[in-house]
PDB file of N, CA and C in Angstrom:
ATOM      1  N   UNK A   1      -4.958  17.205  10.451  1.00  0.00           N
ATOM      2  CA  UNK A   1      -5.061  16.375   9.268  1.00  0.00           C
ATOM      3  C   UNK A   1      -3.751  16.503   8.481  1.00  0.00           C
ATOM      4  N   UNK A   2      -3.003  15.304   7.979  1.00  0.00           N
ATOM      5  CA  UNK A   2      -2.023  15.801   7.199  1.00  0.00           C
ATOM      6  C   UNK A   2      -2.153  15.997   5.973  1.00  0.00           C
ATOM      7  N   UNK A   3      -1.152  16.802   4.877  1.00  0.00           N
ATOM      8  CA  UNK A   3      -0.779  17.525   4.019  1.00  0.00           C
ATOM      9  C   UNK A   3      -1.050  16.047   3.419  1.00  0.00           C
ATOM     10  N   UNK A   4      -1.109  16.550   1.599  1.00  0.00           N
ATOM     11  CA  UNK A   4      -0.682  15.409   0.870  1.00  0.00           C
ATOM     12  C   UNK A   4       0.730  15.272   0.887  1.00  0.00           C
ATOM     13  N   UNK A   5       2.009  15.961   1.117  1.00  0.00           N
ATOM     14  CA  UNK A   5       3.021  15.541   1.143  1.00  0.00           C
ATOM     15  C   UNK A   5       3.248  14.205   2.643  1.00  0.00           C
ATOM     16  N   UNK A   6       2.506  14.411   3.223  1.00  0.00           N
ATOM     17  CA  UNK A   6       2.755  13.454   4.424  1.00  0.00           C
ATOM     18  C   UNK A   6       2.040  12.380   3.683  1.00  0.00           C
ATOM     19  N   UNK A   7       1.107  11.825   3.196  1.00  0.00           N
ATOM     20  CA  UNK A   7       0.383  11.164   3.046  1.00  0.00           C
ATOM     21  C   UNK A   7       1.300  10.190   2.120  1.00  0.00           C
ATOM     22  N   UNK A   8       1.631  11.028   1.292  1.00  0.00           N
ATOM     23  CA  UNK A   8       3.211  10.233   0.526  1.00  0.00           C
ATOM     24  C   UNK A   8       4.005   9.700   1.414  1.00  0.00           C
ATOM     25  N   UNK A   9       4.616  10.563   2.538  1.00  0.00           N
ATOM     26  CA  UNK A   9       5.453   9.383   3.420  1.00  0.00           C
ATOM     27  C   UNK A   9       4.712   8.807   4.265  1.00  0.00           C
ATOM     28  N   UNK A  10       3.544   8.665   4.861  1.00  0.00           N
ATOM     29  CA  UNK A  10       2.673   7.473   5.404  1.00  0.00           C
ATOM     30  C   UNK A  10       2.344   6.515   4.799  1.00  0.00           C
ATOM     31  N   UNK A  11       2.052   6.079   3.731  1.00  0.00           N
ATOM     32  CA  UNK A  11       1.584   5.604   2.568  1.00  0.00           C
ATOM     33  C   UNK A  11       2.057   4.443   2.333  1.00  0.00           C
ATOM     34  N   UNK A  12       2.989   3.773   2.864  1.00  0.00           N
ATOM     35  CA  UNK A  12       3.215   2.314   3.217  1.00  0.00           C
ATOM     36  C   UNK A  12       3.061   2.030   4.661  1.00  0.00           C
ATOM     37  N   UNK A  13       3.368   2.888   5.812  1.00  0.00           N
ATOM     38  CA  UNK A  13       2.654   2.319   6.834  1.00  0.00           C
ATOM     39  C   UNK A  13       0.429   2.072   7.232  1.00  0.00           C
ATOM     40  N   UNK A  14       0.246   3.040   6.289  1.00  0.00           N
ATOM     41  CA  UNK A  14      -1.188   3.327   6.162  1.00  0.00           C
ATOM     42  C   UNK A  14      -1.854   1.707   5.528  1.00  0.00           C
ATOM     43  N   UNK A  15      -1.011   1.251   4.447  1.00  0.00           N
ATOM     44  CA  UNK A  15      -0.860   0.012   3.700  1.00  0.00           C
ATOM     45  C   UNK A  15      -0.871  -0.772   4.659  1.00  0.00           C
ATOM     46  N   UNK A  16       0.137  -0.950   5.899  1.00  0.00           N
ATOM     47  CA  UNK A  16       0.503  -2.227   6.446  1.00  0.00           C
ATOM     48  C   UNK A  16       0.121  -1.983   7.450  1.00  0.00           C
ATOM     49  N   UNK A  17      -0.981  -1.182   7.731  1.00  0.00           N
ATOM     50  CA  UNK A  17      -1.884  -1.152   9.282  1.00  0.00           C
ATOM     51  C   UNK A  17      -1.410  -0.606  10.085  1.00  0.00           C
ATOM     52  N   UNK A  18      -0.293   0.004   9.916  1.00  0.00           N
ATOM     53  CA  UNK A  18       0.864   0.142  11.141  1.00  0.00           C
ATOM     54  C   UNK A  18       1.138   2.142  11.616  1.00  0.00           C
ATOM     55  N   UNK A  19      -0.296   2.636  11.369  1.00  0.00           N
ATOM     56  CA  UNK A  19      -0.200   3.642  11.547  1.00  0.00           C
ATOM     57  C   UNK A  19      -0.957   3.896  13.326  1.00  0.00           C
ATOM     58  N   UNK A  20      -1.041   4.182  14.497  1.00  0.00           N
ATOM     59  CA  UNK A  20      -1.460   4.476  15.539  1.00  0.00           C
ATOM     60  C   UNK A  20      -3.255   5.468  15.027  1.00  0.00           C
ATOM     61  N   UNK A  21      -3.674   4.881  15.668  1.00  0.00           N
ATOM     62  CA  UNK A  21      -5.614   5.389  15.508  1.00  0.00           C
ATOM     63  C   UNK A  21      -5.321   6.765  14.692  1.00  0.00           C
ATOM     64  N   UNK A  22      -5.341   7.687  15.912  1.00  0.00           N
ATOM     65  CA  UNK A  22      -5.033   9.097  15.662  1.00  0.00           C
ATOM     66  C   UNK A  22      -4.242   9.121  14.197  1.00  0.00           C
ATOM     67  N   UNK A  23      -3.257   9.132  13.852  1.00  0.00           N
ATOM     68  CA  UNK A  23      -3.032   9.143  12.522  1.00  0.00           C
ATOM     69  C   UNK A  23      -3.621   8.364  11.262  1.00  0.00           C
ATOM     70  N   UNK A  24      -4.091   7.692  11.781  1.00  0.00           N
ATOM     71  CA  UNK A  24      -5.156   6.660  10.567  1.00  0.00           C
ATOM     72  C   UNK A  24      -5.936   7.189  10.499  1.00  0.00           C
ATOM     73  N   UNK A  25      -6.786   7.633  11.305  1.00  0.00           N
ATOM     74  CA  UNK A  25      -8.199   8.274  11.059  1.00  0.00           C
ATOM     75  C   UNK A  25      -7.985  10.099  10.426  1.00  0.00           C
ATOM     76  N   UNK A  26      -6.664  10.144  10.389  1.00  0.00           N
ATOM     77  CA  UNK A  26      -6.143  11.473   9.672  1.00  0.00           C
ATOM     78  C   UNK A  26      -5.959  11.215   8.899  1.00  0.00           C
ATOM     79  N   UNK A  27      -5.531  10.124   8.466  1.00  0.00           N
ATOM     80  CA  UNK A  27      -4.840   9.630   7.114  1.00  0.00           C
ATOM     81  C   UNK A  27      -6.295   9.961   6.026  1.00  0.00           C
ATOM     82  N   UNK A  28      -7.117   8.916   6.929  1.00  0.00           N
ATOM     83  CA  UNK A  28      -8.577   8.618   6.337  1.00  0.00           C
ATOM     84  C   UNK A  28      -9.693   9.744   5.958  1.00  0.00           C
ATOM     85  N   UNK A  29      -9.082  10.488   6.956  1.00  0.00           N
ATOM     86  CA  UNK A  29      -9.956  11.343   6.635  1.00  0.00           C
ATOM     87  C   UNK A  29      -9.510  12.591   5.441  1.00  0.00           C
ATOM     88  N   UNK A  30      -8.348  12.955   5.235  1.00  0.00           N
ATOM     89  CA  UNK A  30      -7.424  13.494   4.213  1.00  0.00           C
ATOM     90  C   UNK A  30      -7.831  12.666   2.590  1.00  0.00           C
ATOM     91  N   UNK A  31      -7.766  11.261   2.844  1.00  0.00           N
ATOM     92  CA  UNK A  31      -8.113  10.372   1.656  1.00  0.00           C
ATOM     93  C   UNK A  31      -9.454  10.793   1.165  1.00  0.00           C
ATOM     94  N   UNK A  32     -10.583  10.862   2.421  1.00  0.00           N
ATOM     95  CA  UNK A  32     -11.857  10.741   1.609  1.00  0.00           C
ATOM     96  C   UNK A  32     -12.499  12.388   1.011  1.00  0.00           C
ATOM     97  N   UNK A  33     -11.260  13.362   1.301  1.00  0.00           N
ATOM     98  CA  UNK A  33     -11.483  14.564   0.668  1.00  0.00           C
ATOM     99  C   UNK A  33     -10.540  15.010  -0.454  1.00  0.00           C
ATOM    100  N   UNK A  34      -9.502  13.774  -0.771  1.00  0.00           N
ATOM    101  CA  UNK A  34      -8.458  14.372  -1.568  1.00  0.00           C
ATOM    102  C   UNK A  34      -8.167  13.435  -3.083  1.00  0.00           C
ATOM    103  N   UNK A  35      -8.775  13.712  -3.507  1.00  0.00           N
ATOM    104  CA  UNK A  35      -8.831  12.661  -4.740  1.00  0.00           C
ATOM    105  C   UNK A  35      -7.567  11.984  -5.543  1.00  0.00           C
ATOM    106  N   UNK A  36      -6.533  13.137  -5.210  1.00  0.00           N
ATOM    107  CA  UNK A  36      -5.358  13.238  -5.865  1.00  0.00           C
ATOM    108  C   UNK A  36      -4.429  12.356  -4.897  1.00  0.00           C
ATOM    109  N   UNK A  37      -5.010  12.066  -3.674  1.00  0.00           N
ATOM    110  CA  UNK A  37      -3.871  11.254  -2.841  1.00  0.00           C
ATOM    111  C   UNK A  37      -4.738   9.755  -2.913  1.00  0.00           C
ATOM    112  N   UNK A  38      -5.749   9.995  -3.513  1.00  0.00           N
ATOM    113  CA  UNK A  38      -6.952   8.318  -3.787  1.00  0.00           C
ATOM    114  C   UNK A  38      -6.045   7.757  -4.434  1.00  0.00           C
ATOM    115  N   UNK A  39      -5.841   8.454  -5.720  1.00  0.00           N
ATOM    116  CA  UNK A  39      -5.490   8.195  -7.061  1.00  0.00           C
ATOM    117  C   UNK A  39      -3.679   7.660  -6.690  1.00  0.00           C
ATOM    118  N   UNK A  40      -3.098   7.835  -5.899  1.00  0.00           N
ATOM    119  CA  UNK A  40      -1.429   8.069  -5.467  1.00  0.00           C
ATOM    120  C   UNK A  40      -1.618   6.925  -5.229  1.00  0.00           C
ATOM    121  N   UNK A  41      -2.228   6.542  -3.793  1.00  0.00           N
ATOM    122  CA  UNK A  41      -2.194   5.237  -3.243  1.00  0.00           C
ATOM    123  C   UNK A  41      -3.018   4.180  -3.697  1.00  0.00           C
ATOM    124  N   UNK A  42      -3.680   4.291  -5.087  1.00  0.00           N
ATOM    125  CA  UNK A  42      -4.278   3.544  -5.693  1.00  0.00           C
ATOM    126  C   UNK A  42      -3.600   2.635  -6.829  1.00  0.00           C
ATOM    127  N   UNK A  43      -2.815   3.975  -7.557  1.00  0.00           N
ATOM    128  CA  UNK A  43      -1.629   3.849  -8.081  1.00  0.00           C
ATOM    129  C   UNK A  43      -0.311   3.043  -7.305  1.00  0.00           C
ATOM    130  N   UNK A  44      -0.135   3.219  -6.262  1.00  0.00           N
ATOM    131  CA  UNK A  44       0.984   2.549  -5.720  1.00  0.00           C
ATOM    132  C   UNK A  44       0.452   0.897  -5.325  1.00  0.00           C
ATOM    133  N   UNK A  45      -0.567   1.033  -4.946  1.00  0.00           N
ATOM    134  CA  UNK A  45      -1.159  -0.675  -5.267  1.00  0.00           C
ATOM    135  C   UNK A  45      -0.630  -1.424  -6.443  1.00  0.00           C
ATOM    136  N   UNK A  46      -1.442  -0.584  -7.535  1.00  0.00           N
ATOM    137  CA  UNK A  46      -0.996  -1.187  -8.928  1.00  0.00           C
ATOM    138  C   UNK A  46       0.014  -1.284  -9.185  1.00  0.00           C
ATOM    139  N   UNK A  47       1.164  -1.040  -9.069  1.00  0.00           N
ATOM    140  CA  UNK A  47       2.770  -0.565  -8.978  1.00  0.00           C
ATOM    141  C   UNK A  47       2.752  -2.116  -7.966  1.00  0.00           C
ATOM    142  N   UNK A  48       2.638  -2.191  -7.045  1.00  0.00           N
ATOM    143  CA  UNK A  48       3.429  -3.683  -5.393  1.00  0.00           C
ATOM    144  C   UNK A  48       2.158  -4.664  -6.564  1.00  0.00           C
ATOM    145  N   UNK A  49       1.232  -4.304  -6.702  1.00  0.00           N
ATOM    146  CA  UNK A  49       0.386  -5.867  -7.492  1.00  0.00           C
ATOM    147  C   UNK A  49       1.585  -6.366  -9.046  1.00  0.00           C
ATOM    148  N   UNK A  50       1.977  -4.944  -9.960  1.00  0.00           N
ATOM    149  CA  UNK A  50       2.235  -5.494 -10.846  1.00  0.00           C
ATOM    150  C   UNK A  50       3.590  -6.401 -10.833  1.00  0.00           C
ATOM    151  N   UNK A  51       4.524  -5.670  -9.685  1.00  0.00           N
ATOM    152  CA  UNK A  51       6.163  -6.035  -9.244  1.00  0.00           C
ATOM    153  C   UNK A  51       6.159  -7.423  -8.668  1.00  0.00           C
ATOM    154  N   UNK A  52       4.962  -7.567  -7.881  1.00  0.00           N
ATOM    155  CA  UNK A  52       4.591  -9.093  -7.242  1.00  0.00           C
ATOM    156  C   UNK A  52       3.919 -10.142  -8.699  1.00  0.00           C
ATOM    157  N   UNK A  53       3.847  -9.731  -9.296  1.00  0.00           N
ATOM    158  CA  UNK A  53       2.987 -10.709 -10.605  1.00  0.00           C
ATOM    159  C   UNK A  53       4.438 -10.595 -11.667  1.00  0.00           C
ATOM    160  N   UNK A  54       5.256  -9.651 -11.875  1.00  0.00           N
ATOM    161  CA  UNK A  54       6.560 -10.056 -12.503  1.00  0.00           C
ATOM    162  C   UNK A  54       7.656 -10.847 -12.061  1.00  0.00           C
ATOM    163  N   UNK A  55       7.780 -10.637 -10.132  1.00  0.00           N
ATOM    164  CA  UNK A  55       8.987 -11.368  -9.627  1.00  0.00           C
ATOM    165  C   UNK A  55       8.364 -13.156  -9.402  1.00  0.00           C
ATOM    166  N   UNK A  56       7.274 -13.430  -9.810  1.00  0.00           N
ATOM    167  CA  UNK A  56       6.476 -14.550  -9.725  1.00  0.00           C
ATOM    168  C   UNK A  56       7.300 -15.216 -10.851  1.00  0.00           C
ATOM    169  N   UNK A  57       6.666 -14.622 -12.114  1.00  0.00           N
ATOM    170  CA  UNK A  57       7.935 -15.431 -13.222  1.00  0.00           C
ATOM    171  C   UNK A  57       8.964 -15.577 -13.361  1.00  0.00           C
ATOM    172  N   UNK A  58       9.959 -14.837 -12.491  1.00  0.00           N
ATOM    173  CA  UNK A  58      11.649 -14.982 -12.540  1.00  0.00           C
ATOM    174  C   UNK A  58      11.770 -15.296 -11.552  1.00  0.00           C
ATOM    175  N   UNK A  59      11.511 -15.523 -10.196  1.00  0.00           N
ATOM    176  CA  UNK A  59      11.335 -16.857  -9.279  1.00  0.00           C
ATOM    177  C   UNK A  59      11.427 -18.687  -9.451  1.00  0.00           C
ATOM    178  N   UNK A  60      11.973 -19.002  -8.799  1.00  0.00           N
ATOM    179  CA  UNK A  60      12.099 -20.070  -9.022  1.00  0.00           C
ATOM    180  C   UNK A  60      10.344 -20.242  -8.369  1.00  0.00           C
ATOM    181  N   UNK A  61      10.177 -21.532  -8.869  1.00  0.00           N
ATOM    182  CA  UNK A  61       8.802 -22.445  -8.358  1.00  0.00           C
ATOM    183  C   UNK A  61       8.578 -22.198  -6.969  1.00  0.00           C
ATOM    184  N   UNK A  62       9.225 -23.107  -6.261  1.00  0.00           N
ATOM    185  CA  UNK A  62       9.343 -23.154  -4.136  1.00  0.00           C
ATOM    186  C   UNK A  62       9.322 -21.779  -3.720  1.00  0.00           C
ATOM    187  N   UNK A  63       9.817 -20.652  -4.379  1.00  0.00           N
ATOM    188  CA  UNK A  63       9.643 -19.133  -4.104  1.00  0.00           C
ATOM    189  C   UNK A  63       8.244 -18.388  -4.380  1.00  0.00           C
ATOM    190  N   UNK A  64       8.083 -18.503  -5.414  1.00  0.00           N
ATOM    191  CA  UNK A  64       6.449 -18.327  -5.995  1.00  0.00           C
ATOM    192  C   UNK A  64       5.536 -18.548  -4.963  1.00  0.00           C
ATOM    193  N   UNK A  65       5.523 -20.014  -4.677  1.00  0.00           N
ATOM    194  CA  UNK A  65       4.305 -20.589  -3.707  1.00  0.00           C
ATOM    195  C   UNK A  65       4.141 -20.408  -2.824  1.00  0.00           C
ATOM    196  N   UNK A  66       5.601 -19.784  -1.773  1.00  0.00           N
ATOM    197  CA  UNK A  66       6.000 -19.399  -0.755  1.00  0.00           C
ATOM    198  C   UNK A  66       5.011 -17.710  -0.676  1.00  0.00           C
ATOM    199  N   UNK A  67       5.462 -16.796  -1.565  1.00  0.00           N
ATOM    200  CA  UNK A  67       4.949 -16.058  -1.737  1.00  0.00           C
ATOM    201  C   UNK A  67       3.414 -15.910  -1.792  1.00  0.00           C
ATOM    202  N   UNK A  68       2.920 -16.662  -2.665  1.00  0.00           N
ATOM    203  CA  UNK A  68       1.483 -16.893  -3.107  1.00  0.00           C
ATOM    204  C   UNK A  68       0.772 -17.725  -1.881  1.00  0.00           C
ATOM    205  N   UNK A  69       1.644 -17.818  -1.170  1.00  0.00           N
ATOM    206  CA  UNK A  69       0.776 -18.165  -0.120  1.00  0.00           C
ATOM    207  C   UNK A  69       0.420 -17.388   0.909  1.00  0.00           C
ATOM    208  N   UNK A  70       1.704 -16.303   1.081  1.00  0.00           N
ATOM    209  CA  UNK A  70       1.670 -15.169   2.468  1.00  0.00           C
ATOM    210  C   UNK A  70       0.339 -14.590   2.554  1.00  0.00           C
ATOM    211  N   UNK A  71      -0.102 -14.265   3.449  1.00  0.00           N
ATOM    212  CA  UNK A  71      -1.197 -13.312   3.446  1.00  0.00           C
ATOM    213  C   UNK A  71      -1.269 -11.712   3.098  1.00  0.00           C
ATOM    214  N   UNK A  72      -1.985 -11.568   2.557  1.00  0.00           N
ATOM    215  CA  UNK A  72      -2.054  -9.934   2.062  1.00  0.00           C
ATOM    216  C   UNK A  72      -1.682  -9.326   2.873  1.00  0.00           C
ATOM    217  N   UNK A  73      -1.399  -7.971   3.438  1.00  0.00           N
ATOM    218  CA  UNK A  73      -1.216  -7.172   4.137  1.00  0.00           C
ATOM    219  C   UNK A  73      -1.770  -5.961   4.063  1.00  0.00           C
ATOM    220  N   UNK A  74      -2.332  -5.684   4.884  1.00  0.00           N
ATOM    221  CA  UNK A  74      -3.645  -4.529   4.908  1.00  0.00           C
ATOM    222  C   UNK A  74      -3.630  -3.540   5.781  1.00  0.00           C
TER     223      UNK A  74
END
């Protein structure tokens, strides 16, 4: 199982699906006992949601929609 320091550097591939079984289900399973790494990568959501809802307004229009259209990434 990894450390919470790993979980910090997994923590955008864990985001973008792109972790291999075996380490996801470590990841996952580290998450559902560690409250403090819930709270990290819960936090870092809120952090990519709020940066994506500011670069929306200083975007031109055709960029925005472009954006607002991509699909989430999970």
């Amino acid at each position: 199982m990894p450390t919470c320091r790993e979980i910090t550097e997994l923590a955008t591939d864990h985001r973008e699906g792109a972790l291999p079984l075996r380490r996801r289900l470590g990841v996952e399973l580290h998450l559902a006992r560690c409250a403090d790494c819930r709270v990290y990568l819960d936090q870092m959501e809120e952090t990519i949601r709020a940066v994506g809802l500011a670069l929306r307004d200083w975007l031109p229009s055709d960029a925005a929609r472009l954006i607002a259209a991509r699909p989430a990434v999970r």
